[in-house]
C-alpha atoms as a PDB file:
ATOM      1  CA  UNK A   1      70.901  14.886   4.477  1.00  0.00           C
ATOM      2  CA  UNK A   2      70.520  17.569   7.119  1.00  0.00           C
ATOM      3  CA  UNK A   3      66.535  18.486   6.132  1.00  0.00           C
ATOM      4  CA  UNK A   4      65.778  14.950   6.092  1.00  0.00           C
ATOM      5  CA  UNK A   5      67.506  14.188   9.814  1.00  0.00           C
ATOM      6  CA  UNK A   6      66.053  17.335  10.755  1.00  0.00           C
ATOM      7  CA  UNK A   7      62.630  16.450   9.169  1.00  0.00           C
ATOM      8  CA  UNK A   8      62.367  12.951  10.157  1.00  0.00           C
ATOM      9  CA  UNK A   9      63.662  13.713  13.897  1.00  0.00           C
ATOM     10  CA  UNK A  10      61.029  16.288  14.434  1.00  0.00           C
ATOM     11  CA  UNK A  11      58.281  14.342  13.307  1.00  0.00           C
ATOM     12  CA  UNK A  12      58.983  11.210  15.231  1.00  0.00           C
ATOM     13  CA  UNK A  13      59.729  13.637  18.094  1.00  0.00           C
ATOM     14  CA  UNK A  14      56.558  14.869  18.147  1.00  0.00           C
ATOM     15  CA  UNK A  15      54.836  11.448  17.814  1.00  0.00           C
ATOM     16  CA  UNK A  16      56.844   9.848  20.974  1.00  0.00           C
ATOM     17  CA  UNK A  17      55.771  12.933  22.642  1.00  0.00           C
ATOM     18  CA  UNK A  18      52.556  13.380  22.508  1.00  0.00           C
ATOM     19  CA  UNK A  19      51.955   9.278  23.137  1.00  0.00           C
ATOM     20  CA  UNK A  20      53.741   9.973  26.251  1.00  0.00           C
ATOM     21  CA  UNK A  21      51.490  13.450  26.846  1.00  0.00           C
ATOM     22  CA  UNK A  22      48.300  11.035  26.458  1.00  0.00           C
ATOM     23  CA  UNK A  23      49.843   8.438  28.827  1.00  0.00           C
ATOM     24  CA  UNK A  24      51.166   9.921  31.531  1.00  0.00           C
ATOM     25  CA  UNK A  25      49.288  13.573  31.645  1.00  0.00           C
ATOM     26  CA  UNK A  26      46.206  13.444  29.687  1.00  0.00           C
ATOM     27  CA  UNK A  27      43.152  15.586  30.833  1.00  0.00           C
ATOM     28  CA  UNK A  28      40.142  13.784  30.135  1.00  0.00           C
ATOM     29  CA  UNK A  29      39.848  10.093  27.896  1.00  0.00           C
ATOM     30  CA  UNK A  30      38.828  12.049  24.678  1.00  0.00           C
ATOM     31  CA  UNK A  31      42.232  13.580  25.157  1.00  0.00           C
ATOM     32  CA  UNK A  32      43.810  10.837  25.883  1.00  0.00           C
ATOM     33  CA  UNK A  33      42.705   9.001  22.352  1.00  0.00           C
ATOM     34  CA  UNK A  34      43.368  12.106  20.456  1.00  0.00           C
ATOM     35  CA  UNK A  35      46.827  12.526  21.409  1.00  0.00           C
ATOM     36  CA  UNK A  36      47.663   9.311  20.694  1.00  0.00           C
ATOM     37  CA  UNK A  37      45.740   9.338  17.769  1.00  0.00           C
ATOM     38  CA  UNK A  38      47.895  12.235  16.309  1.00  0.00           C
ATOM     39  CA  UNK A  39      51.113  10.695  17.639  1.00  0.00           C
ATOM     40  CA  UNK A  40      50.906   7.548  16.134  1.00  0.00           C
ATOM     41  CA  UNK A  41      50.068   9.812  12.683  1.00  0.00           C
ATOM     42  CA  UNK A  42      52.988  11.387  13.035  1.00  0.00           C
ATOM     43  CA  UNK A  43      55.142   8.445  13.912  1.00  0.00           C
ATOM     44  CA  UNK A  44      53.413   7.069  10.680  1.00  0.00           C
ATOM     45  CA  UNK A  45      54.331  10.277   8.718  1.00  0.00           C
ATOM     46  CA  UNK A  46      57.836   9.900   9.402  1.00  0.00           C
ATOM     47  CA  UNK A  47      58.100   6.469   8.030  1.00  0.00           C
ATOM     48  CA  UNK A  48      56.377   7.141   5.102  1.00  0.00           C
ATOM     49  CA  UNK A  49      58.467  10.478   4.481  1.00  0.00           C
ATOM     50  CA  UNK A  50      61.681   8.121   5.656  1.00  0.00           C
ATOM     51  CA  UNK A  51      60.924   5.824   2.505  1.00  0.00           C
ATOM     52  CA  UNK A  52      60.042   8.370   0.040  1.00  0.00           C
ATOM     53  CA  UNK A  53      63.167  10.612   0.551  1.00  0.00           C
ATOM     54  CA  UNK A  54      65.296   7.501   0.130  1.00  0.00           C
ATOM     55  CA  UNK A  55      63.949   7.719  -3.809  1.00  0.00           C
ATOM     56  CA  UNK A  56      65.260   9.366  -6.263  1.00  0.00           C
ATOM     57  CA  UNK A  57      63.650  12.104  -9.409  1.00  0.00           C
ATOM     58  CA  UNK A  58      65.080  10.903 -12.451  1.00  0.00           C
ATOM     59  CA  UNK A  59      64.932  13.380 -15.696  1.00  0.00           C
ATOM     60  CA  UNK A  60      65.306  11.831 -19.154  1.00  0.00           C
ATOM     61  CA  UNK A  61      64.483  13.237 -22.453  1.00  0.00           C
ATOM     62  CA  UNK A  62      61.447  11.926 -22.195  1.00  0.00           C
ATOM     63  CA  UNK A  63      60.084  11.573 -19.225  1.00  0.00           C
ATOM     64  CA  UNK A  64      60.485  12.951 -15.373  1.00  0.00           C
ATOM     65  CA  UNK A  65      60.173   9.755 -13.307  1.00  0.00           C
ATOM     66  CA  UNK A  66      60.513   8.805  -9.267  1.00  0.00           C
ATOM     67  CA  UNK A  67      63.671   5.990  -9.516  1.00  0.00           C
ATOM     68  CA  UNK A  68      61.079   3.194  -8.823  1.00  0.00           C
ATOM     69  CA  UNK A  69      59.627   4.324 -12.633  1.00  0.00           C
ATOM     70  CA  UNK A  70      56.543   6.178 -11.705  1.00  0.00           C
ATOM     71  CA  UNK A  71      56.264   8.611 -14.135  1.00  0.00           C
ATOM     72  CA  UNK A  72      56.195  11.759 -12.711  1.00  0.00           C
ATOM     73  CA  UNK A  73      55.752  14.073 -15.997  1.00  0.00           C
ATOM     74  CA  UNK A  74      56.289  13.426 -19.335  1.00  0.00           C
ATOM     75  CA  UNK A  75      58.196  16.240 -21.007  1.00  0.00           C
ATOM     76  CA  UNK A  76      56.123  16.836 -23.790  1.00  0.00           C
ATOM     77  CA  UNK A  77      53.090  17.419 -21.658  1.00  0.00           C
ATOM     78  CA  UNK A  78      54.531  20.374 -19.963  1.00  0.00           C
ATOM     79  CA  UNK A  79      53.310  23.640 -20.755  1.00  0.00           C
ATOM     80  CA  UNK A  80      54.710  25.697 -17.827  1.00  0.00           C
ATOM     81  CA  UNK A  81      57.385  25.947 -14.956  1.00  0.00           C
ATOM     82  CA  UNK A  82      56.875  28.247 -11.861  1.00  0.00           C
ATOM     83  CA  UNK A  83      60.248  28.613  -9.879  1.00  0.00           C
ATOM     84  CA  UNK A  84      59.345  31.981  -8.321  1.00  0.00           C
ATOM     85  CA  UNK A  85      59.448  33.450  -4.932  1.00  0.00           C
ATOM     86  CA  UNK A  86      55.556  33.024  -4.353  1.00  0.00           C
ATOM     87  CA  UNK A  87      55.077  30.358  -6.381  1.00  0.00           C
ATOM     88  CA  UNK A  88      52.798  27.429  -4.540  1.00  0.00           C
ATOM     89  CA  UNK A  89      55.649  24.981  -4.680  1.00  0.00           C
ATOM     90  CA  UNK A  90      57.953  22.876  -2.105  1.00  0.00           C
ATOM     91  CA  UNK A  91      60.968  23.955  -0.523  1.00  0.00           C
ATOM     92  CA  UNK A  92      63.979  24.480  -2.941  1.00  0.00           C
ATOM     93  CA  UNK A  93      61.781  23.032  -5.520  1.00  0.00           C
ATOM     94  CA  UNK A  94      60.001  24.569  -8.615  1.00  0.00           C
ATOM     95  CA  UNK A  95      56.027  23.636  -9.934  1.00  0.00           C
ATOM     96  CA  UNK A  96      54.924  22.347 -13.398  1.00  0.00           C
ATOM     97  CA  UNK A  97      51.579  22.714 -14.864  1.00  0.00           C
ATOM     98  CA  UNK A  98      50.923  20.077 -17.472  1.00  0.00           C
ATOM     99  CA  UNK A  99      48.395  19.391 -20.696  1.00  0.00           C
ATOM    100  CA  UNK A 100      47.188  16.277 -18.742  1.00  0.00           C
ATOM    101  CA  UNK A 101      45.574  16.033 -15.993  1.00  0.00           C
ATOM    102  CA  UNK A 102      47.161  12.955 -13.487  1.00  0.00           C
ATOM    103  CA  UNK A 103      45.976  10.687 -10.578  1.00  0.00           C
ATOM    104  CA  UNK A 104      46.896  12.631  -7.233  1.00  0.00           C
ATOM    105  CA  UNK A 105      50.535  11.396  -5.684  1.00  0.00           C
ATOM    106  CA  UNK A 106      52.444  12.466  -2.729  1.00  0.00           C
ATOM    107  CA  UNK A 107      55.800  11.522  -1.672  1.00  0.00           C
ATOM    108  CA  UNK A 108      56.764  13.598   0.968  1.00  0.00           C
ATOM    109  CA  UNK A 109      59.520  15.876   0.636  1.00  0.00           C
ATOM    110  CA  UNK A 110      60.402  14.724  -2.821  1.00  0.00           C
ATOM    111  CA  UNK A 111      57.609  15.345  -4.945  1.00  0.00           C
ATOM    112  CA  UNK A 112      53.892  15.934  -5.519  1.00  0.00           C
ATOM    113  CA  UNK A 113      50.906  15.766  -8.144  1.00  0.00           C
ATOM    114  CA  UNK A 114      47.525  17.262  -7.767  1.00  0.00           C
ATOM    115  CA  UNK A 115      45.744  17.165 -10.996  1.00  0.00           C
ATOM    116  CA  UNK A 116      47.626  19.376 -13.562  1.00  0.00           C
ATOM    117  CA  UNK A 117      50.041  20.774 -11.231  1.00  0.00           C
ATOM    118  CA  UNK A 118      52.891  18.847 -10.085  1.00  0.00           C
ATOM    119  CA  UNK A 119      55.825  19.705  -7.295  1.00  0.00           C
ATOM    120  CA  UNK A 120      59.245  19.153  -7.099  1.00  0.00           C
ATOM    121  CA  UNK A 121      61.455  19.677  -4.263  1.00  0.00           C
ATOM    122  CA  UNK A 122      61.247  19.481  -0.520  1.00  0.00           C
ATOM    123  CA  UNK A 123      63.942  17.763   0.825  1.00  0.00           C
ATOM    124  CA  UNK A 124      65.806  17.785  -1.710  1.00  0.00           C
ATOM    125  CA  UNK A 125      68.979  20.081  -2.135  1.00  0.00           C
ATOM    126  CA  UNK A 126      68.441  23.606  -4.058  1.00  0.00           C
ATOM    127  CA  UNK A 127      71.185  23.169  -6.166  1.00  0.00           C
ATOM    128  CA  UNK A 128      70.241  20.286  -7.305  1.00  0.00           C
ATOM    129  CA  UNK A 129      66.277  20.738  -8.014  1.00  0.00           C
ATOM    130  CA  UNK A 130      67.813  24.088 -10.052  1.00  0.00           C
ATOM    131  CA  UNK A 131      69.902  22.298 -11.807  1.00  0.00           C
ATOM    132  CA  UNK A 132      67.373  19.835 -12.933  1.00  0.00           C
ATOM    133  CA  UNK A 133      64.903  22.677 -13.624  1.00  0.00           C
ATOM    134  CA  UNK A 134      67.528  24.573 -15.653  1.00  0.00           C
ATOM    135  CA  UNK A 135      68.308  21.482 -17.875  1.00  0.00           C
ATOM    136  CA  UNK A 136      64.038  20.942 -17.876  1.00  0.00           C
ATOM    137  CA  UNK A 137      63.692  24.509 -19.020  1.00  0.00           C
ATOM    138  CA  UNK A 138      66.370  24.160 -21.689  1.00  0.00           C
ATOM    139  CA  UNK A 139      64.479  21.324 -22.907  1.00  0.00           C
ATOM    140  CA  UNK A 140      61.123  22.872 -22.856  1.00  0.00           C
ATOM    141  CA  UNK A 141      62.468  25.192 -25.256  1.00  0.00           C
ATOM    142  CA  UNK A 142      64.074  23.829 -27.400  1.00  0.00           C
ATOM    143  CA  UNK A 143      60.986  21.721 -27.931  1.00  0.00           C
ATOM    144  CA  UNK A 144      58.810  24.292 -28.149  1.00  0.00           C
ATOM    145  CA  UNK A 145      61.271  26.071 -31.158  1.00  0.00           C
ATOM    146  CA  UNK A 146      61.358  22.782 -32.810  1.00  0.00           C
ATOM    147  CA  UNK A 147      57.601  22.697 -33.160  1.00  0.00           C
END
């Protein structure tokens, strides 16, 4: 809960203040439309992150799903987990690479999907996305024995 107060706050922050920047101290009119351009992103930005991080990750034996049933990952379909140090993965999270390519998805600080590589974690708590990524890995191979 504290990442996503902290998260959210700082990102709506920054919106309100740099709509107030471009209204009250703005250089020049380009400036002006730019700031409030990138405010109201960022306003935006929160909102969207605000509704993702009140979702869920659901893992089943079959499947790795958001809790509004996107399918995320189906476990067959992946061939590799990175939960290393300098892995290119979210906060307190872990990556998968899978057999499939997918359609890119984003929900901010829960998960992503570019491709064949998809991330979990952001906002999430560690313990938890290591938990799930022990009980994924346990999985993985124990399919990959019974095959």
């Amino acid at each position: 809960m504290g990442r996503r107060v902290l998260g959210l706050g700082s990102l709506a922050v920054l919106g309100i203040m740099l709509i107030y920047i471009a209204l009250t101290r703005s250089p020049a009119a380009h400036w002006q439309v730019f700031f409030i351009a990138v405010g109201v992103g960022a306003i935006w930005m929160a909102d969207v992150m605000r509704r993702a991080t009140a979702s869920t990750i659901e893992l089943t034996p079959v499947v790795l799903r958001d809790a509004d049933g996107t399918v995320i990952a189906r476990v067959k379909d992946i061939q590799s987990m990175d939960r290393g140090f300098f892995a290119f993965k979210p906060s307190n999270g872990f990556l998968l690479k899978t057999a499939a390519s997918g359609s890119r998805h984003w929900r901010p600080g829960l998960w992503w999907r570019l491709g064949r590589r998809i991330g979990i974690g952001g906002m999430t708590p560690g313990s938890q996305t290591k938990y799930m990524s022990e009980i994924l890995a346990a999985m993985m191979a124990t399919r990959d024995n019974i095959s």
